[in-house]
PDB file of N, CA and C in Angstrom:
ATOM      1  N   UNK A   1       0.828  -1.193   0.000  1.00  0.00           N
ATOM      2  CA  UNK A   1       0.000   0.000   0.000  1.00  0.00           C
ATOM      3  C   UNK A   1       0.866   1.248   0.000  1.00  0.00           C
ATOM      4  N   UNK A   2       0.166   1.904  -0.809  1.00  0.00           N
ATOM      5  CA  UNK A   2       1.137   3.740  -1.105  1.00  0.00           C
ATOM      6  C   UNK A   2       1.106   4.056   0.547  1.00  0.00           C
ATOM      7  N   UNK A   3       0.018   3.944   1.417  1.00  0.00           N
ATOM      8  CA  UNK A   3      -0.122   5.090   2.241  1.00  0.00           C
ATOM      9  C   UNK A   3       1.271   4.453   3.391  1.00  0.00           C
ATOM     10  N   UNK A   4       1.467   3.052   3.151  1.00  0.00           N
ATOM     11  CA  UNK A   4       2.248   2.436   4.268  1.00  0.00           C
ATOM     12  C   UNK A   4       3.680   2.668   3.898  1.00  0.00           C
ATOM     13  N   UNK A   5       3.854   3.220   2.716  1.00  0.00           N
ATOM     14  CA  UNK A   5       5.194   3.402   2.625  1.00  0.00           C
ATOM     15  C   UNK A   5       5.559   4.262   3.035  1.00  0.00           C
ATOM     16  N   UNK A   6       4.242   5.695   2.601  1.00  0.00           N
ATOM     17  CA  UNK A   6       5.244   6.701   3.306  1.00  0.00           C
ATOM     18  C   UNK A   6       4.855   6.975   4.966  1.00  0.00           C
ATOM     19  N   UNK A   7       3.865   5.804   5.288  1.00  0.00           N
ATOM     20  CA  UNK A   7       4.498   5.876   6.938  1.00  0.00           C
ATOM     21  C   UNK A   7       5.448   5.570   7.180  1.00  0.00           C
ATOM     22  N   UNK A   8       5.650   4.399   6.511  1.00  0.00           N
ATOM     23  CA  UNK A   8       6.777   4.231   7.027  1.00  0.00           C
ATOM     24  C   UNK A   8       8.362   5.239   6.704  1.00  0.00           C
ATOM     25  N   UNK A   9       8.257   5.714   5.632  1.00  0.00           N
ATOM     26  CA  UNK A   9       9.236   7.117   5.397  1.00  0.00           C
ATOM     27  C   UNK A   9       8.955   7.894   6.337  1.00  0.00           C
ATOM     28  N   UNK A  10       7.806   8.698   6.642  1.00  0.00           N
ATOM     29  CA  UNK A  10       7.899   9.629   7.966  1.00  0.00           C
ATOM     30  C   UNK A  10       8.413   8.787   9.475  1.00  0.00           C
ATOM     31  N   UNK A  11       7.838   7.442   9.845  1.00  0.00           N
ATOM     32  CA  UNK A  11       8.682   7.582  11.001  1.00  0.00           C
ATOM     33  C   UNK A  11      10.066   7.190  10.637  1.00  0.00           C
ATOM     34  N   UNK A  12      10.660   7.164   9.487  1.00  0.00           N
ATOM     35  CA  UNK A  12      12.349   6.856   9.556  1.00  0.00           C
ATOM     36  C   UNK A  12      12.879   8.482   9.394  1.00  0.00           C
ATOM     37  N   UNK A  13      11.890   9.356   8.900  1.00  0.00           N
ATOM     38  CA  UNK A  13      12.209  10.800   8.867  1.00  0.00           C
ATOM     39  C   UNK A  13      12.515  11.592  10.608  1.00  0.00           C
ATOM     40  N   UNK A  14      11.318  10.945  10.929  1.00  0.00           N
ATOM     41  CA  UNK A  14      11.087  11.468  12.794  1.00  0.00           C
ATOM     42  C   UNK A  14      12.122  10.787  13.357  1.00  0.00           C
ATOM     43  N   UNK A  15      12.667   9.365  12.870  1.00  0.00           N
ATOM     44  CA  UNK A  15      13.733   8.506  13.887  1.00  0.00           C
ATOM     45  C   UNK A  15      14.831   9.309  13.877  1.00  0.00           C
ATOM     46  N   UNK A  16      14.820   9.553  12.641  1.00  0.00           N
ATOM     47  CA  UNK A  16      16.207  10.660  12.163  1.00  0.00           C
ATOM     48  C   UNK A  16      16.049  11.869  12.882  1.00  0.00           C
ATOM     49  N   UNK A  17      15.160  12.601  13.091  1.00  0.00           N
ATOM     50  CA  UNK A  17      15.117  13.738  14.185  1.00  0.00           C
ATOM     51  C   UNK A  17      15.515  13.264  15.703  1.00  0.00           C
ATOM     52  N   UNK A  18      14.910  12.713  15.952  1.00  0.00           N
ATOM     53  CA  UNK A  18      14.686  12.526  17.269  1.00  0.00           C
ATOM     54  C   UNK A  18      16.803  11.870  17.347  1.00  0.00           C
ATOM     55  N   UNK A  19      17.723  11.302  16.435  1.00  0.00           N
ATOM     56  CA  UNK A  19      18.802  11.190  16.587  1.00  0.00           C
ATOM     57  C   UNK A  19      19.651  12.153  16.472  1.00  0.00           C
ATOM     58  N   UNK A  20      19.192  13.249  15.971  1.00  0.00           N
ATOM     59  CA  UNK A  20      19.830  14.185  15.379  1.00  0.00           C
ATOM     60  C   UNK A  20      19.781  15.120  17.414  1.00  0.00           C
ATOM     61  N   UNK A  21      18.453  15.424  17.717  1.00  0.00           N
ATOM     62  CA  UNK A  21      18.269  16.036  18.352  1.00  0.00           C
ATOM     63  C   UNK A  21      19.080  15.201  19.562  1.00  0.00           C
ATOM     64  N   UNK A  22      19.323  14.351  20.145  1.00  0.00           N
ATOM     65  CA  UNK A  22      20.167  13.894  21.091  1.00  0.00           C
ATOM     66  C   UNK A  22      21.813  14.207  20.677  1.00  0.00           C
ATOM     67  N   UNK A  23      22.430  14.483  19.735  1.00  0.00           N
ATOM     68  CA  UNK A  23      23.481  15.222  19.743  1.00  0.00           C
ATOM     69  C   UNK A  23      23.858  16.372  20.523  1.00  0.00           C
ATOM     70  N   UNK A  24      25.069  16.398  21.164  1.00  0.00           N
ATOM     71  CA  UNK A  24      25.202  17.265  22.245  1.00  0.00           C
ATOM     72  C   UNK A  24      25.867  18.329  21.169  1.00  0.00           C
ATOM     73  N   UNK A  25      26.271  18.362  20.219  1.00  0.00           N
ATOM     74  CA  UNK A  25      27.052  19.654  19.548  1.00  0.00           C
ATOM     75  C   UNK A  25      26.048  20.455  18.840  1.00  0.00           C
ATOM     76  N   UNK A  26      24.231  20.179  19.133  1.00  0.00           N
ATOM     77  CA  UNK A  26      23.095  21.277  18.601  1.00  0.00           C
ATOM     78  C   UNK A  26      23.258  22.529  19.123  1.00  0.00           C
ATOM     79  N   UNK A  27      23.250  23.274  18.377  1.00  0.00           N
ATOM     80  CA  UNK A  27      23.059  24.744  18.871  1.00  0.00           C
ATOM     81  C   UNK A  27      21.348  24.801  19.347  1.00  0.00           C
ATOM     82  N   UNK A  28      21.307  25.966  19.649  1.00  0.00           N
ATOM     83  CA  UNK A  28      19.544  26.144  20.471  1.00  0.00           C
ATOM     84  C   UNK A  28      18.769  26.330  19.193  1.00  0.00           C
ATOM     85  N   UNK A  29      19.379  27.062  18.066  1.00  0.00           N
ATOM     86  CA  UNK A  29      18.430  27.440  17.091  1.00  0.00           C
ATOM     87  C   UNK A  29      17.900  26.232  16.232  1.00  0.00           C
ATOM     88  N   UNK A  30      19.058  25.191  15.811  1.00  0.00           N
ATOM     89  CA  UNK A  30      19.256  24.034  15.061  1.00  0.00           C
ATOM     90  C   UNK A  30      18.173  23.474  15.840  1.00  0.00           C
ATOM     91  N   UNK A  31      17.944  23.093  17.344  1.00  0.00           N
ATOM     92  CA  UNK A  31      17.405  22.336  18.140  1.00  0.00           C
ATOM     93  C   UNK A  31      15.829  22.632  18.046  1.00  0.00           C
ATOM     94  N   UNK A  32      15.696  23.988  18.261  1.00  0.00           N
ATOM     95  CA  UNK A  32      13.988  24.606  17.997  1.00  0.00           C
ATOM     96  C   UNK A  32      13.582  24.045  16.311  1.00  0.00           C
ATOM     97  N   UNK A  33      14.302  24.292  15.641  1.00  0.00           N
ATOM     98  CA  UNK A  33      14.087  23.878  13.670  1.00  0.00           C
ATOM     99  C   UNK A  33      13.882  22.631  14.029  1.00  0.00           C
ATOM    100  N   UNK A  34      14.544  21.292  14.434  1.00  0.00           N
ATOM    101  CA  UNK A  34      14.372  20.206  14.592  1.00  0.00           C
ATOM    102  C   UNK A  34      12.919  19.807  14.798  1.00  0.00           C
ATOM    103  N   UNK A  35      12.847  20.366  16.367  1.00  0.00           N
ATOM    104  CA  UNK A  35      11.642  19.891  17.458  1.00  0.00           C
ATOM    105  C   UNK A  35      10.126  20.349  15.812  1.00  0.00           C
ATOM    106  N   UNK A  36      10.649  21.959  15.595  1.00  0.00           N
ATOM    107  CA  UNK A  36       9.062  21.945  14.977  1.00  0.00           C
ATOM    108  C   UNK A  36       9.378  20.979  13.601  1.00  0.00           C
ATOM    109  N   UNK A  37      10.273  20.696  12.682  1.00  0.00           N
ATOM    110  CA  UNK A  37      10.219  19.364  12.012  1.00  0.00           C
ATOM    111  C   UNK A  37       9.503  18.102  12.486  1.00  0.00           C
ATOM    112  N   UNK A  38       9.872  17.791  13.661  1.00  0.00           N
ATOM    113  CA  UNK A  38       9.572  16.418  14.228  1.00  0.00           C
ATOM    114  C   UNK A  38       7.767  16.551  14.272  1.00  0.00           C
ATOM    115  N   UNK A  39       7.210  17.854  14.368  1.00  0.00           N
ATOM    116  CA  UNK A  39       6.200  18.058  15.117  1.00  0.00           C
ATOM    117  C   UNK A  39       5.469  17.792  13.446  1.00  0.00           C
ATOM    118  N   UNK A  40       5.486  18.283  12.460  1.00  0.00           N
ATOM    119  CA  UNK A  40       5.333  18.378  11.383  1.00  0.00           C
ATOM    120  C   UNK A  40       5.078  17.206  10.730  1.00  0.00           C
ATOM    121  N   UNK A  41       6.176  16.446  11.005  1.00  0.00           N
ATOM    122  CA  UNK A  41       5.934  14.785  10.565  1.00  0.00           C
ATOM    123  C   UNK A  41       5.240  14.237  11.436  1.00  0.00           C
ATOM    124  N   UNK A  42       5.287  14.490  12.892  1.00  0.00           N
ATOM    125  CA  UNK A  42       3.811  13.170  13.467  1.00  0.00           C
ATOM    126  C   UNK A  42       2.710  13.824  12.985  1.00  0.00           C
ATOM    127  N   UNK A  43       2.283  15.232  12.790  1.00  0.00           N
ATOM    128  CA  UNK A  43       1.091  15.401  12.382  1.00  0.00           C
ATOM    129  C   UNK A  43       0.728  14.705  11.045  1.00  0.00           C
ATOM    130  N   UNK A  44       1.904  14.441  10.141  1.00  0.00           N
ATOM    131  CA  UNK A  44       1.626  13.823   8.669  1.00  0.00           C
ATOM    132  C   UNK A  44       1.158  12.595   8.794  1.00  0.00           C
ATOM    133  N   UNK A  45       2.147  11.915  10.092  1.00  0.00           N
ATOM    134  CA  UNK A  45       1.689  10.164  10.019  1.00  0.00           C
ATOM    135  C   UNK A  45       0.567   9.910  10.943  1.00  0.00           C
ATOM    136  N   UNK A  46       0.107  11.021  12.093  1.00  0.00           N
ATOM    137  CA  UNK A  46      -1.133  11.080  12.650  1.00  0.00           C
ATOM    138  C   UNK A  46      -2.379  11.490  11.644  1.00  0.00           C
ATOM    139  N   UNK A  47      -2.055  11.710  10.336  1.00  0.00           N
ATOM    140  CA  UNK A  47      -3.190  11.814   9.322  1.00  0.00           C
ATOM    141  C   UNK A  47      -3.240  10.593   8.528  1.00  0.00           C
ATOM    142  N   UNK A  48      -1.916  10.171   8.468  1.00  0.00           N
ATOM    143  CA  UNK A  48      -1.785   8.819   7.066  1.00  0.00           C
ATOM    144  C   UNK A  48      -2.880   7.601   8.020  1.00  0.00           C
ATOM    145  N   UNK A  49      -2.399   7.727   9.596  1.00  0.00           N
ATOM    146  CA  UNK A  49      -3.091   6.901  10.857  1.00  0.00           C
ATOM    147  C   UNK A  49      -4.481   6.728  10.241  1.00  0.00           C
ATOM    148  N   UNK A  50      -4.911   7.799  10.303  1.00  0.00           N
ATOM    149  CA  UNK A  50      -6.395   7.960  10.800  1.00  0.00           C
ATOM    150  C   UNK A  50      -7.010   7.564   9.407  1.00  0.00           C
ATOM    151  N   UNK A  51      -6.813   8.127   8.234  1.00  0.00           N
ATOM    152  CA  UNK A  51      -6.427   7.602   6.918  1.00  0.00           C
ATOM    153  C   UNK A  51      -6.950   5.576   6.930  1.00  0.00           C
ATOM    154  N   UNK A  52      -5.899   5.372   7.592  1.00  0.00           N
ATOM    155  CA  UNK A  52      -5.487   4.007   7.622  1.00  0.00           C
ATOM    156  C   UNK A  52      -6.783   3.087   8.318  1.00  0.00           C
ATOM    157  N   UNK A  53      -6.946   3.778   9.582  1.00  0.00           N
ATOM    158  CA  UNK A  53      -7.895   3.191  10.519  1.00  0.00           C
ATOM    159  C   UNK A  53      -9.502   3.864  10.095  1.00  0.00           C
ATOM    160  N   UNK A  54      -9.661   4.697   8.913  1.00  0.00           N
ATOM    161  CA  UNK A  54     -11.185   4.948   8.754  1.00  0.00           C
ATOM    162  C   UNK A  54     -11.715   3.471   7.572  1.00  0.00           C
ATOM    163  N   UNK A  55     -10.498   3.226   6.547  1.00  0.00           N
ATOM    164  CA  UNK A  55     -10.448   2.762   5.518  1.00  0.00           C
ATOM    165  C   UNK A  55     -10.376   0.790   6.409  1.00  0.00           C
ATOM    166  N   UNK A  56     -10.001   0.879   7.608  1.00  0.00           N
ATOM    167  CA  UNK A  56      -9.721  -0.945   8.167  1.00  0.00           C
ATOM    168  C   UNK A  56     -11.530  -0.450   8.581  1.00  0.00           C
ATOM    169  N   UNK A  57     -12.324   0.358   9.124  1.00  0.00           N
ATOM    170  CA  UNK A  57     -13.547   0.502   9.640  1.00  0.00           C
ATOM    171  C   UNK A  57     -14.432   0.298   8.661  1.00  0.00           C
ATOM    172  N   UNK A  58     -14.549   0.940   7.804  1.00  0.00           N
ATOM    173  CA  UNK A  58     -15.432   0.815   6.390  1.00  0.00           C
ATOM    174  C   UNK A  58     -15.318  -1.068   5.848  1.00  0.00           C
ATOM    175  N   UNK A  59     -14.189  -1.431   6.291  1.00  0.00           N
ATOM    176  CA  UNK A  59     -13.788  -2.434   5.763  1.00  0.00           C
ATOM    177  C   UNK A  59     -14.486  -3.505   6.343  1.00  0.00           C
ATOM    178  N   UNK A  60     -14.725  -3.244   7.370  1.00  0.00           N
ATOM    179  CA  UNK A  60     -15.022  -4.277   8.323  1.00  0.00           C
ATOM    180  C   UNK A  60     -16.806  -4.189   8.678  1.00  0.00           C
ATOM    181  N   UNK A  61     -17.179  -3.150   8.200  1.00  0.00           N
ATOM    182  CA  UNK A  61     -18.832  -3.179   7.951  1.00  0.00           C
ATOM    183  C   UNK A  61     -19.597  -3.911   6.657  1.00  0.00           C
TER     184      UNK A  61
END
């Protein structure tokens, strides 16, 4: 399925933040750009989600 791939691309996008952001050599500004990135992509895969789980509901009626 299209929609599972690019979940699965956003959380390897967010894994990649969330590694990036545990680096101790971030500056504060780099660190704020990060956090609202990270925030950006769960909202994408909290839509692909819901996406996912209206389409297993329909399915199952």
């Amino acid at each position: 399925m299209e929609s599972d791939s690019k979940l699965e691309d956003l959380r390897s996008a967010l894994s990649c933040v969330f590694e990036k952001l545990g680096a101790e050599s971030l500056t504060e500004p780099d660190r704020v750009e990060l956090v609202a990135r990270a925030e950006v992509v769960q909202d994408q895969i909290d839509a692909i989600q819901d996406v996912i789980d209206d389409e297993e509901q329909l399915a199952d009626h």
